[in-house]
N, C-alpha and C. Protein backbone atom coordinates (compact mmCIF):
# COMPACT_ATOMS: atom_id res chain seq x y z
N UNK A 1 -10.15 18.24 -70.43
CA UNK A 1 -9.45 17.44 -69.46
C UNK A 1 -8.19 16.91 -70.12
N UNK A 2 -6.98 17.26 -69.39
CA UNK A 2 -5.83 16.49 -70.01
C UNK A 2 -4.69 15.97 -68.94
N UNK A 3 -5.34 16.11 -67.37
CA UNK A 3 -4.41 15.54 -66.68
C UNK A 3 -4.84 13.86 -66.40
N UNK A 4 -3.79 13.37 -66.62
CA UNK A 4 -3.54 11.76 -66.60
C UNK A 4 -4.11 11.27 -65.59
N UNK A 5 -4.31 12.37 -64.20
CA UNK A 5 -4.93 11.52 -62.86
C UNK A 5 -6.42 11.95 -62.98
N UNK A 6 -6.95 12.42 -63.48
CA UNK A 6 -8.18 12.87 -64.05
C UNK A 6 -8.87 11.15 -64.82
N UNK A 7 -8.06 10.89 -65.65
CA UNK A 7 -8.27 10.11 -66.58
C UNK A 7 -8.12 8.53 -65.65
N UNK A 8 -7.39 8.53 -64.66
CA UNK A 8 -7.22 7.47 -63.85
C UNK A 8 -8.31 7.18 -62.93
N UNK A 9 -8.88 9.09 -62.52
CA UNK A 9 -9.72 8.69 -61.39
C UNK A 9 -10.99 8.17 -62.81
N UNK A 10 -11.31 8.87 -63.48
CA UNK A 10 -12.39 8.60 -64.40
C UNK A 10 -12.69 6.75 -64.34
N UNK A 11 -11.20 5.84 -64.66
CA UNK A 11 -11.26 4.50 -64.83
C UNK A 11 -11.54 3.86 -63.33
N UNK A 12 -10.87 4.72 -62.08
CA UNK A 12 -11.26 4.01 -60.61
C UNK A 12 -12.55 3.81 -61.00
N UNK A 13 -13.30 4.92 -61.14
CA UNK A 13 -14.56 5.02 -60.84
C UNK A 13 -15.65 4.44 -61.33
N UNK A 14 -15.29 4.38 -62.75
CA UNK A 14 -16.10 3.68 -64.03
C UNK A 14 -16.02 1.91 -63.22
N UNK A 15 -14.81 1.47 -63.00
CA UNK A 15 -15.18 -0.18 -62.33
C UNK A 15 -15.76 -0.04 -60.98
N UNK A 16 -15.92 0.93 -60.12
CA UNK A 16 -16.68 0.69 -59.00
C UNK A 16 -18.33 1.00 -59.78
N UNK A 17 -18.76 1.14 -60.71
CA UNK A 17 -20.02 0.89 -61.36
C UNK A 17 -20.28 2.90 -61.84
N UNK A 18 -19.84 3.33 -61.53
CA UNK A 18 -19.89 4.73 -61.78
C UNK A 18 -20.38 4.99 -63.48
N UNK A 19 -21.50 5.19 -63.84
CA UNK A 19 -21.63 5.18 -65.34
C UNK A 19 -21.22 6.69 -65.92
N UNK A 20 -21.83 7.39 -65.31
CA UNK A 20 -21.29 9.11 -65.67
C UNK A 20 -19.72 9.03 -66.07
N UNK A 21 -18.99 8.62 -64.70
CA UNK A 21 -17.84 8.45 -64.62
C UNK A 21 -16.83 7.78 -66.09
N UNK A 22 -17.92 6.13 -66.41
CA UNK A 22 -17.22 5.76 -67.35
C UNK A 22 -17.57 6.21 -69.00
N UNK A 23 -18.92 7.11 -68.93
CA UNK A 23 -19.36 7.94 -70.65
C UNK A 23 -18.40 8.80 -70.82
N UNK A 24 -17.56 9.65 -69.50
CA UNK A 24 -16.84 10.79 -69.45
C UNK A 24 -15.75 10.21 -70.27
N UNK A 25 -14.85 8.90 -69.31
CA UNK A 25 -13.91 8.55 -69.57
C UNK A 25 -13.72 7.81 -71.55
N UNK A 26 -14.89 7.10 -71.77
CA UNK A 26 -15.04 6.86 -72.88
C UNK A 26 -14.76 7.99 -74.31
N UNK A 27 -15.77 9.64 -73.90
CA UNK A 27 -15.47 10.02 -74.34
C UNK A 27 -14.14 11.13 -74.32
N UNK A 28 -12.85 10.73 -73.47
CA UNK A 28 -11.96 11.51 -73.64
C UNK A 28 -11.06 10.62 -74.39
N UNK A 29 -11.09 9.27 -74.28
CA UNK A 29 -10.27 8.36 -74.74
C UNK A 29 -10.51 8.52 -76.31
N UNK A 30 -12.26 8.86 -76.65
CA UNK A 30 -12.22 9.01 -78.04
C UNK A 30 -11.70 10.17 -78.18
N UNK A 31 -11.49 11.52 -78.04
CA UNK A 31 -10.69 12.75 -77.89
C UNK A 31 -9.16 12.35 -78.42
N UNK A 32 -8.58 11.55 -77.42
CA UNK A 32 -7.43 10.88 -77.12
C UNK A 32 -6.56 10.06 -78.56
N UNK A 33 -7.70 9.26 -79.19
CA UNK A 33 -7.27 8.47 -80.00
C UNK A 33 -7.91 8.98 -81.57
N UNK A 34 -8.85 9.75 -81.75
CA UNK A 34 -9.20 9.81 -83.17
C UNK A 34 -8.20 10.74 -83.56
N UNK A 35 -7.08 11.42 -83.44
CA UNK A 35 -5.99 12.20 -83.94
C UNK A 35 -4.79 11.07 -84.06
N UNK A 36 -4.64 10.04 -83.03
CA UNK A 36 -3.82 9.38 -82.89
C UNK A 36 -3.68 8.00 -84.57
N UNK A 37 -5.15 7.72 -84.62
CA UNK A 37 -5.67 7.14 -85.54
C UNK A 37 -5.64 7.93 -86.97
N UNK A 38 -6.17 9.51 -86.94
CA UNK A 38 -6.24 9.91 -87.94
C UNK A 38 -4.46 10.35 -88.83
N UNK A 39 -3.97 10.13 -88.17
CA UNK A 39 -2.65 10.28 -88.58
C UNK A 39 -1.80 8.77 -89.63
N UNK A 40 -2.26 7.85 -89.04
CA UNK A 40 -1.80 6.36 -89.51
C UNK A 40 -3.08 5.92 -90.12
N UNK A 41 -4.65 6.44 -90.72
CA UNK A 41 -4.89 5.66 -91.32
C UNK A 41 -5.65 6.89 -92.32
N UNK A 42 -5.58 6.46 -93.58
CA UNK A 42 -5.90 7.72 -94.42
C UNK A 42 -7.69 7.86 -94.87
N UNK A 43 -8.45 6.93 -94.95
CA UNK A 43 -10.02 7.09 -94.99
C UNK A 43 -10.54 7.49 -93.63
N UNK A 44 -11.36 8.45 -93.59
CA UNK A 44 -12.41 8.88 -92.50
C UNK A 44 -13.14 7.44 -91.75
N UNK A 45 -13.42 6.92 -92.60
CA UNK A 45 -15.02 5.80 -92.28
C UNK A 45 -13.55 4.75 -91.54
N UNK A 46 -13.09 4.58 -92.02
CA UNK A 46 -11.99 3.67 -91.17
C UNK A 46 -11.51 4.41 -90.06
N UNK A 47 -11.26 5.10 -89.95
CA UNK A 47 -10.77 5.96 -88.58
C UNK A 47 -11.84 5.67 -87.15
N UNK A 48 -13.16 5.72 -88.01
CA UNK A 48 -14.23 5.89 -87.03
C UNK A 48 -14.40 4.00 -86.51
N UNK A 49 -14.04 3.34 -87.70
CA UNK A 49 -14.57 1.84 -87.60
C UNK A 49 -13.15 1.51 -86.63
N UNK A 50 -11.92 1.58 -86.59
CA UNK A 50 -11.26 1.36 -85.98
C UNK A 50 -11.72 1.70 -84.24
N UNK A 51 -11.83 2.81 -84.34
CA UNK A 51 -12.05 3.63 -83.18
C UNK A 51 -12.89 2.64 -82.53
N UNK A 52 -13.42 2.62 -83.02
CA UNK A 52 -15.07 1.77 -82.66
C UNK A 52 -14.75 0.35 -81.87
N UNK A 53 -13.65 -0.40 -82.52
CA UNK A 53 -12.94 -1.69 -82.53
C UNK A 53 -12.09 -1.51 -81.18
N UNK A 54 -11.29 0.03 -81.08
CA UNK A 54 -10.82 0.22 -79.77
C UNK A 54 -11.32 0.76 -78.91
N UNK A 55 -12.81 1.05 -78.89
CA UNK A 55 -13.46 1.22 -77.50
C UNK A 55 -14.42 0.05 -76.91
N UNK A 56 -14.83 -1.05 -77.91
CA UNK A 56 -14.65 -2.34 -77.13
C UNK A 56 -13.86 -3.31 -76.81
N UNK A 57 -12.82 -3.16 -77.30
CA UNK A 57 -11.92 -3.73 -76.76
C UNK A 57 -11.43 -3.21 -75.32
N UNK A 58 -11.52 -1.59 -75.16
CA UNK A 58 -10.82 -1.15 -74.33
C UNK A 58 -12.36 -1.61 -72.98
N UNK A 59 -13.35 -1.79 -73.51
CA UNK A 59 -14.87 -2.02 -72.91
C UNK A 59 -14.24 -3.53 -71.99
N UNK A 60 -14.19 -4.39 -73.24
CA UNK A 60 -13.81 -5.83 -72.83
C UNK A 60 -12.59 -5.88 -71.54
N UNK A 61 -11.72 -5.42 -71.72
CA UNK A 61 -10.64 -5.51 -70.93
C UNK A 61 -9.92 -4.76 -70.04
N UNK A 62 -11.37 -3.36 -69.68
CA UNK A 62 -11.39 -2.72 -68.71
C UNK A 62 -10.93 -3.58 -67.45
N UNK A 63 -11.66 -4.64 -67.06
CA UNK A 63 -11.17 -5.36 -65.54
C UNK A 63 -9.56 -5.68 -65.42
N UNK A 64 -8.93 -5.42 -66.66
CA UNK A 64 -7.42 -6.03 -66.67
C UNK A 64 -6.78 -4.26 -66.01
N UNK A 65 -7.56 -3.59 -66.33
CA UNK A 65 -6.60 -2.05 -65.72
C UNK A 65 -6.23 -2.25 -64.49
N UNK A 66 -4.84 -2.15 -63.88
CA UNK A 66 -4.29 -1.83 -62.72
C UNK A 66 -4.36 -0.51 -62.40
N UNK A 67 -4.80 -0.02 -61.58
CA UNK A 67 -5.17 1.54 -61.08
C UNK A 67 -3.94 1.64 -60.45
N UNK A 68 -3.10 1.16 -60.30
CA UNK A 68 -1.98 2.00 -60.00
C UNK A 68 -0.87 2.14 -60.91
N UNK A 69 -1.41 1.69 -61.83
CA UNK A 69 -0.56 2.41 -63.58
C UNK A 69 -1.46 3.42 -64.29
N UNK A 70 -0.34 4.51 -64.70
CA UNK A 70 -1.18 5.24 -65.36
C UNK A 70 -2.14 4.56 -66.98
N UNK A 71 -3.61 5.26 -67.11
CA UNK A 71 -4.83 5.03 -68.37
C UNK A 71 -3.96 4.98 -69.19
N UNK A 72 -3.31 6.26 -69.44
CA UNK A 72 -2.98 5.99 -71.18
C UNK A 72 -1.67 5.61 -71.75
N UNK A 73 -1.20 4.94 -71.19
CA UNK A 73 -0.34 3.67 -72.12
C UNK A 73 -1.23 2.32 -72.15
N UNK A 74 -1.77 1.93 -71.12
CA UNK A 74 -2.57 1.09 -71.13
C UNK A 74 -4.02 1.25 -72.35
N UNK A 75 -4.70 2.44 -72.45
CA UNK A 75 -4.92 2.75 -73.40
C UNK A 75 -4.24 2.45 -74.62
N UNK A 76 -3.60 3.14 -75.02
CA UNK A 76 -2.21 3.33 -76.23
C UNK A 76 -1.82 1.55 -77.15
N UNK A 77 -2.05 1.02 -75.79
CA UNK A 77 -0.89 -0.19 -76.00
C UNK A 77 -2.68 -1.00 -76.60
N UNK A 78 -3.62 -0.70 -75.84
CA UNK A 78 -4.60 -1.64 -77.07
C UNK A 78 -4.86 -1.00 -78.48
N UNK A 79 -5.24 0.28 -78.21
CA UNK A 79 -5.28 0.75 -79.61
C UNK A 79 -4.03 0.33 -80.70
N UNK A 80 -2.76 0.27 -80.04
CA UNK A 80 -1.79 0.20 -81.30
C UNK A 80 -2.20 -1.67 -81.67
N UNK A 81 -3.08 -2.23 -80.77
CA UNK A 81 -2.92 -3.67 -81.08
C UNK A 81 -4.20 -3.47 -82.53
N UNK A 82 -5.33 -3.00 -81.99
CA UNK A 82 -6.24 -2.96 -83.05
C UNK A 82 -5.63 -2.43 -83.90
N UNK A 83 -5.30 -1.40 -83.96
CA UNK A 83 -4.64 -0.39 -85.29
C UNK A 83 -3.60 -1.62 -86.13
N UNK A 84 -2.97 -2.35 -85.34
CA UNK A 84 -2.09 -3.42 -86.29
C UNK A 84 -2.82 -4.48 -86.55
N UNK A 85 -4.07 -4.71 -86.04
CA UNK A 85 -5.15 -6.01 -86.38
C UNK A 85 -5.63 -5.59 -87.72
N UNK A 86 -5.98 -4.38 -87.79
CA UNK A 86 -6.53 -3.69 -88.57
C UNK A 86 -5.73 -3.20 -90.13
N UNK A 87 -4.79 -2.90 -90.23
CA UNK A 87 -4.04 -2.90 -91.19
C UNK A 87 -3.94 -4.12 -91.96
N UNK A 88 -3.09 -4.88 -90.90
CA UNK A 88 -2.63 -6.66 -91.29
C UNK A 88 -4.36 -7.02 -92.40
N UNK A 89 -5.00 -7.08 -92.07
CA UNK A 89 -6.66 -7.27 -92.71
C UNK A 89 -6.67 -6.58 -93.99
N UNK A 90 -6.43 -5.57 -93.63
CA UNK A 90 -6.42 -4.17 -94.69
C UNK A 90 -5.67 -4.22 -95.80
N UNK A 91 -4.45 -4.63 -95.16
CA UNK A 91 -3.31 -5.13 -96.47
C UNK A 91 -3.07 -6.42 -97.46
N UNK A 92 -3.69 -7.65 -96.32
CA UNK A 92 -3.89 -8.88 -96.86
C UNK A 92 -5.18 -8.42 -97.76
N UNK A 93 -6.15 -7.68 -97.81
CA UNK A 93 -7.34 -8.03 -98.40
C UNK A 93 -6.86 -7.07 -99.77
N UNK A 94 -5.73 -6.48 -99.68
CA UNK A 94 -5.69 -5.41 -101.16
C UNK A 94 -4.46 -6.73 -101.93
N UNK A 95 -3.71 -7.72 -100.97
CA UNK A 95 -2.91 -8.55 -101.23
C UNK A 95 -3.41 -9.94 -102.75
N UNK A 96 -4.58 -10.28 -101.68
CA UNK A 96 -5.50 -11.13 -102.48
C UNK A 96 -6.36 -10.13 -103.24
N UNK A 97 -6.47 -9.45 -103.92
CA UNK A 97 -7.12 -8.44 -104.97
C UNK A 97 -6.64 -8.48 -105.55
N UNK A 98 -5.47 -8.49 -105.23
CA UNK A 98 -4.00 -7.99 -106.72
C UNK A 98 -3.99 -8.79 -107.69
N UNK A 99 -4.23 -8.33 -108.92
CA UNK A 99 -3.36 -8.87 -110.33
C UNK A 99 -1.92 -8.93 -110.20
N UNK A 100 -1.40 -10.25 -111.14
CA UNK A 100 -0.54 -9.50 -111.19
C UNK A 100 0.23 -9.03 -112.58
N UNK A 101 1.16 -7.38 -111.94
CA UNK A 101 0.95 -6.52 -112.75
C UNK A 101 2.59 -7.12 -113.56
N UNK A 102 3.13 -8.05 -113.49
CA UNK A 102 4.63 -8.17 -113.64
C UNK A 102 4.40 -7.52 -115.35
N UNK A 103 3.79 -7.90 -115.92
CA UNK A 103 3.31 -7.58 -117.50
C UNK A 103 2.99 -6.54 -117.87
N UNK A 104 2.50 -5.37 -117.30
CA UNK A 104 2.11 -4.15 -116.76
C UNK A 104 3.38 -3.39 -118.21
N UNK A 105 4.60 -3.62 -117.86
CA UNK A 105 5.28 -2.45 -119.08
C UNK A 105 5.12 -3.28 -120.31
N UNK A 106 5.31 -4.70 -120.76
CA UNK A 106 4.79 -4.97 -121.81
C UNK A 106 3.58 -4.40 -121.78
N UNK A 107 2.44 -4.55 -121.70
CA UNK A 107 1.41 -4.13 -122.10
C UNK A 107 0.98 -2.32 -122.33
N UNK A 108 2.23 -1.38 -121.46
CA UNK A 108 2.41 -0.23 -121.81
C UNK A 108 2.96 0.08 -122.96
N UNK A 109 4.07 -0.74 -123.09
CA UNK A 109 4.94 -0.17 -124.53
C UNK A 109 4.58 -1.07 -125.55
N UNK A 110 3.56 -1.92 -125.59
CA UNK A 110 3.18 -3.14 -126.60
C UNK A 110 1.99 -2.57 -127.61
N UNK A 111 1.11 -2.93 -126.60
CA UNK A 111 -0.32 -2.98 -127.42
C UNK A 111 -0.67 -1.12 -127.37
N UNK A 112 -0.23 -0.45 -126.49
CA UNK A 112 -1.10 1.09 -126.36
C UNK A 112 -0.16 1.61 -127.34
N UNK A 113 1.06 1.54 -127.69
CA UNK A 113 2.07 2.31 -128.04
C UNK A 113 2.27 2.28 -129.35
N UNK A 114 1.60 1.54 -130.11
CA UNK A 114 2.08 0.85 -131.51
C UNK A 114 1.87 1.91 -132.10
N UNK A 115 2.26 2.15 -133.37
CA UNK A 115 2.08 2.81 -134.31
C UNK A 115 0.96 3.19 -134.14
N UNK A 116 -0.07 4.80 -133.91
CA UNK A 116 -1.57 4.73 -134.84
C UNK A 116 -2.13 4.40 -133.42
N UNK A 117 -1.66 3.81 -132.36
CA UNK A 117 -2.59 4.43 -131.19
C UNK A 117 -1.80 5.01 -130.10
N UNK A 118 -2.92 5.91 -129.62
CA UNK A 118 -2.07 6.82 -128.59
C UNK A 118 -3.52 7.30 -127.89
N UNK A 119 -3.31 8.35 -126.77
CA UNK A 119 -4.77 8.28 -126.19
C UNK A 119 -5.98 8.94 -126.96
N UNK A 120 -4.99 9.84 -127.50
CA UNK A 120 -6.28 10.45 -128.66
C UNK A 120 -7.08 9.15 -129.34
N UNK A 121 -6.58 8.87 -129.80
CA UNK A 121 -7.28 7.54 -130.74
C UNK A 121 -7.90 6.58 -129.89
N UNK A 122 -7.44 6.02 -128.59
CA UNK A 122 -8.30 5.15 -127.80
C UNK A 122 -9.40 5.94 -127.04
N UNK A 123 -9.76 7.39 -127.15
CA UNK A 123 -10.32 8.19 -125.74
C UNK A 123 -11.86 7.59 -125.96
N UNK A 124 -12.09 7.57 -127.03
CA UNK A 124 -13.62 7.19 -127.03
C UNK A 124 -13.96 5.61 -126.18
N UNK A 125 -13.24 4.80 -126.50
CA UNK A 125 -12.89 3.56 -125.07
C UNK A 125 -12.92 4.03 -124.00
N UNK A 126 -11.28 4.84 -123.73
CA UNK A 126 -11.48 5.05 -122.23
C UNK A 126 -12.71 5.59 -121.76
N UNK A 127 -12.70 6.68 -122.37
CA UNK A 127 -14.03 6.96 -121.58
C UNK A 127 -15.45 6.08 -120.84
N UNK A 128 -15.37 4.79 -121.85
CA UNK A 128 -16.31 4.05 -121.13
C UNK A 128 -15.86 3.30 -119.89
N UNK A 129 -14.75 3.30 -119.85
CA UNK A 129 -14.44 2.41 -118.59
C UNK A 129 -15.14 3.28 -117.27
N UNK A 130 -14.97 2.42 -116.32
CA UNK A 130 -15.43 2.71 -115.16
C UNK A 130 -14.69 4.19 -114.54
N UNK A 131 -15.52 5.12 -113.82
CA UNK A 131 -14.53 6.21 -113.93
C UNK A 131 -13.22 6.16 -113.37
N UNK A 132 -13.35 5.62 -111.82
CA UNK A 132 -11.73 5.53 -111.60
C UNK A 132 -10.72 5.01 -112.55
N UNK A 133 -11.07 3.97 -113.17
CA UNK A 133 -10.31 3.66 -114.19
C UNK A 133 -10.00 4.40 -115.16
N UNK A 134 -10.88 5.29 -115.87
CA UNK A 134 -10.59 6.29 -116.91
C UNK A 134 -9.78 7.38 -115.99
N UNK A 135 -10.38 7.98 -115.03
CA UNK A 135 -9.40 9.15 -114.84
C UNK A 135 -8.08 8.66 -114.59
N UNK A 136 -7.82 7.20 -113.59
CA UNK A 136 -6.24 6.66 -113.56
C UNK A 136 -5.59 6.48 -114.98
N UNK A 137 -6.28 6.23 -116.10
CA UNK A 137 -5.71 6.38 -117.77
C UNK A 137 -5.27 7.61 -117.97
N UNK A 138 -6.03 8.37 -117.95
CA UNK A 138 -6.25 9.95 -118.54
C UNK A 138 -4.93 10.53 -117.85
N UNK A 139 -4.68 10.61 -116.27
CA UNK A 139 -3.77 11.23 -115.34
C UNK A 139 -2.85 10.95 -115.56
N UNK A 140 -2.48 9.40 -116.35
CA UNK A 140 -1.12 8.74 -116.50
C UNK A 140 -0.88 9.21 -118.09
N UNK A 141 -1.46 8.79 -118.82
CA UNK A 141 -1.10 8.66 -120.22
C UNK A 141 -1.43 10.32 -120.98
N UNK A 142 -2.54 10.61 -120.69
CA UNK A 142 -2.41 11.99 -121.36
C UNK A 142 -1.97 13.05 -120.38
N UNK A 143 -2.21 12.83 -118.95
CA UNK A 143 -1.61 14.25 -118.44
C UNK A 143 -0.43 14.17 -117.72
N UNK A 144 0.27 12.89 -118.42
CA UNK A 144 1.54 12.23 -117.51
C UNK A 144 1.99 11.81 -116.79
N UNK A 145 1.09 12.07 -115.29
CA UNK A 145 1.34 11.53 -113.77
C UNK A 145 1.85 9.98 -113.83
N UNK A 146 2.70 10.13 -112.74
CA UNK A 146 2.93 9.05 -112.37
C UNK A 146 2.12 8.59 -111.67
N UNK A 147 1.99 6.99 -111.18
CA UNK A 147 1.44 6.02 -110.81
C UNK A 147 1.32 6.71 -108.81
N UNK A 148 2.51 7.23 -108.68
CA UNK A 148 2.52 7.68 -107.78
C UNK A 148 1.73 9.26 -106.90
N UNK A 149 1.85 9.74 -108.00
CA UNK A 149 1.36 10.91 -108.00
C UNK A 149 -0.36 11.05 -108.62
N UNK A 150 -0.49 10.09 -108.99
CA UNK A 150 -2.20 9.65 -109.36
C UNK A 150 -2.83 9.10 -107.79
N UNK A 151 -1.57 8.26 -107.40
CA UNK A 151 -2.35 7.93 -106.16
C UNK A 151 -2.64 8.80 -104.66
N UNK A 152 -1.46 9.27 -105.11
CA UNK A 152 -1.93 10.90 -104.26
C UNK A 152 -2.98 11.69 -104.41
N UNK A 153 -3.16 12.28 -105.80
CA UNK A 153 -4.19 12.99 -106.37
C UNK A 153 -5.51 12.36 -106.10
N UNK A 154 -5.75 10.29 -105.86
CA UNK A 154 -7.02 10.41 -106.16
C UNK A 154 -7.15 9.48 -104.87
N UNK A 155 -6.57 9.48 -103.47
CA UNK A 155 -6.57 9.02 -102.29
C UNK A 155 -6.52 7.59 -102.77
N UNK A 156 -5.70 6.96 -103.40
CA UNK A 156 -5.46 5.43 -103.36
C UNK A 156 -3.95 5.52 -102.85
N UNK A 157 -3.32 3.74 -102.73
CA UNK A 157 -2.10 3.39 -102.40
C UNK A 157 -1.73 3.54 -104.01
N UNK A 158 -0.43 3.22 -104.51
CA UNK A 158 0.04 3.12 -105.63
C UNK A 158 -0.13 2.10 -106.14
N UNK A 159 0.00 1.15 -105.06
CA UNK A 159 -0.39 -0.46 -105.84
C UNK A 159 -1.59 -0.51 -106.31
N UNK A 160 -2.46 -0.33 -105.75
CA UNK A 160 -3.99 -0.06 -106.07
C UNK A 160 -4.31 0.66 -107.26
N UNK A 161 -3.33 1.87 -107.31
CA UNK A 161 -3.51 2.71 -108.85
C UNK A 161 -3.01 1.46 -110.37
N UNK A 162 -1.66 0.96 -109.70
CA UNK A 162 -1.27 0.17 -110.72
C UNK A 162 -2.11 -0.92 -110.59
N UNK A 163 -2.86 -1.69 -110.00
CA UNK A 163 -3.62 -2.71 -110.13
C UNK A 163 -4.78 -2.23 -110.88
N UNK A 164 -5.39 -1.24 -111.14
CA UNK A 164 -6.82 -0.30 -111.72
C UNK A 164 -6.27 -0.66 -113.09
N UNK A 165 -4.85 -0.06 -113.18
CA UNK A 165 -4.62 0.55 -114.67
C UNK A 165 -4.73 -0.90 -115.26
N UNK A 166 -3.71 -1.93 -114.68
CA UNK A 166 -3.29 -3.00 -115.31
C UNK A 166 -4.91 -3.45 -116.19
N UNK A 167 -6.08 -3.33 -114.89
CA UNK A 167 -7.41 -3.86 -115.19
C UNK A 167 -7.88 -3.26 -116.28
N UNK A 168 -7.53 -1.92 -116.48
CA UNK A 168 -7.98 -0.86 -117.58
C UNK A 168 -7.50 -1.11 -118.94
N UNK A 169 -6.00 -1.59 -119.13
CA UNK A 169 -5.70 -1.81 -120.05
C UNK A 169 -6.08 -3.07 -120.66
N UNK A 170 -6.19 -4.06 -119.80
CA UNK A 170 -6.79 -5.54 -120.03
C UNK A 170 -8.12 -5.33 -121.01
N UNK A 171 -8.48 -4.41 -120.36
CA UNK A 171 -10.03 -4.27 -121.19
C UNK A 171 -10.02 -3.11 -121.97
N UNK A 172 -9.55 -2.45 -122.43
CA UNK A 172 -8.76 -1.68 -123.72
C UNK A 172 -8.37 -2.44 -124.66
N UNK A 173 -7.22 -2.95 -124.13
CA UNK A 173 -6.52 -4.54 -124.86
C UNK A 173 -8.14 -5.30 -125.84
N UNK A 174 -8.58 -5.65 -124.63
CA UNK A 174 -9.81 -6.47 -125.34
C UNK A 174 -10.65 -5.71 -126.27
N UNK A 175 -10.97 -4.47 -126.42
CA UNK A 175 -12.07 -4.16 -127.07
C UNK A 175 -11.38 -3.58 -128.43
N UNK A 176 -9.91 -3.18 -128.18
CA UNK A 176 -9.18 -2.95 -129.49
C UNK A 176 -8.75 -4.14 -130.53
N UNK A 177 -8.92 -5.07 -129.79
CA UNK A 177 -8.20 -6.65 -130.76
C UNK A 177 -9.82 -7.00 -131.23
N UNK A 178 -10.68 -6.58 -130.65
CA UNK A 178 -11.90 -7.12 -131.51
C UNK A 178 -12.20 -6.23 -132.98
């Protein structure tokens, strides 16, 4: 189904109590929006939890549809509200996580760089760190990647890669000064 009056009669029908009518319509809207979603948000399990967020909402505020406007902007226009509820959350919560990294190149060209260490000499450390943390070491320092290109390689943001490392070196830092 992809004509718009299809999708309109689906919503007449679903508020005159029609249940067939409104499982149909439910599931074209999910049709509709998990490509729309999968494009702007990069984890699977979030795609689906969002989704989820915009089919009760779209549940809740079914009685606000005017049937003589077309479903899917009206559609569209809640999903883009969750999808920005959803980020804003998403971003504040990686916001308050953050170290901060302002110290980040001292501690690159300081303590790792000195004379007599280099990754060969720390690998038996890294290795114990937690793995994301070791492979974000390993990708940067021995196989060169950038911060950027680690976060590509291992589905994080960049800030997130540089917030790992900063944590990685902190505790490198610590177990080499002992």
């Amino acid at each position: 189904m992809s004509d718009s009056a299809d999708l309109e009669d689906l919503m007449r029908r679903s508020l005159q109590g029609d249940a067939s009518a409104y499982a149909a319509l439910l599931k074209e809207t999910t049709r509709l929006l998990r490509p729309f979603l999968a494009r702007r948000i990069s984890m699977e399990h979030e795609v689906d939890d969002v989704l989820q967020e915009i089919l009760i909402s779209i549940h809740k505020a079914r009685h606000t549809h005017d049937g003589k406007r077309p479903y899917k902007p009206w559609m569209y226009a809640i999903a883009r509200f969750r999808l920005h509820d959803h980020l804003r959350v998403h971003y504040a919560d990686q916001l308050r996580q953050a170290e901060d990294i302002v110290g980040l190149e001292d501690i690159l060209h300081g303590d790792v760089t000195e004379p007599g260490l280099n990754y060969e000499s720390i690998s038996g450390e890294v290795i114990k760190l937690p793995e994301k943390q070791a492979a974000i070491v390993r990708l940067i320092h021995q196989e060169g990647y950038t911060a950027r290109e680690v976060a590509v390689k291992l589905g994080m943001t960049e800030s997130a890669v540089k917030v790992a490392a900063h944590r990685a070196y902190k505790v490198l830092r610590q177990k080499l000064e002992r």
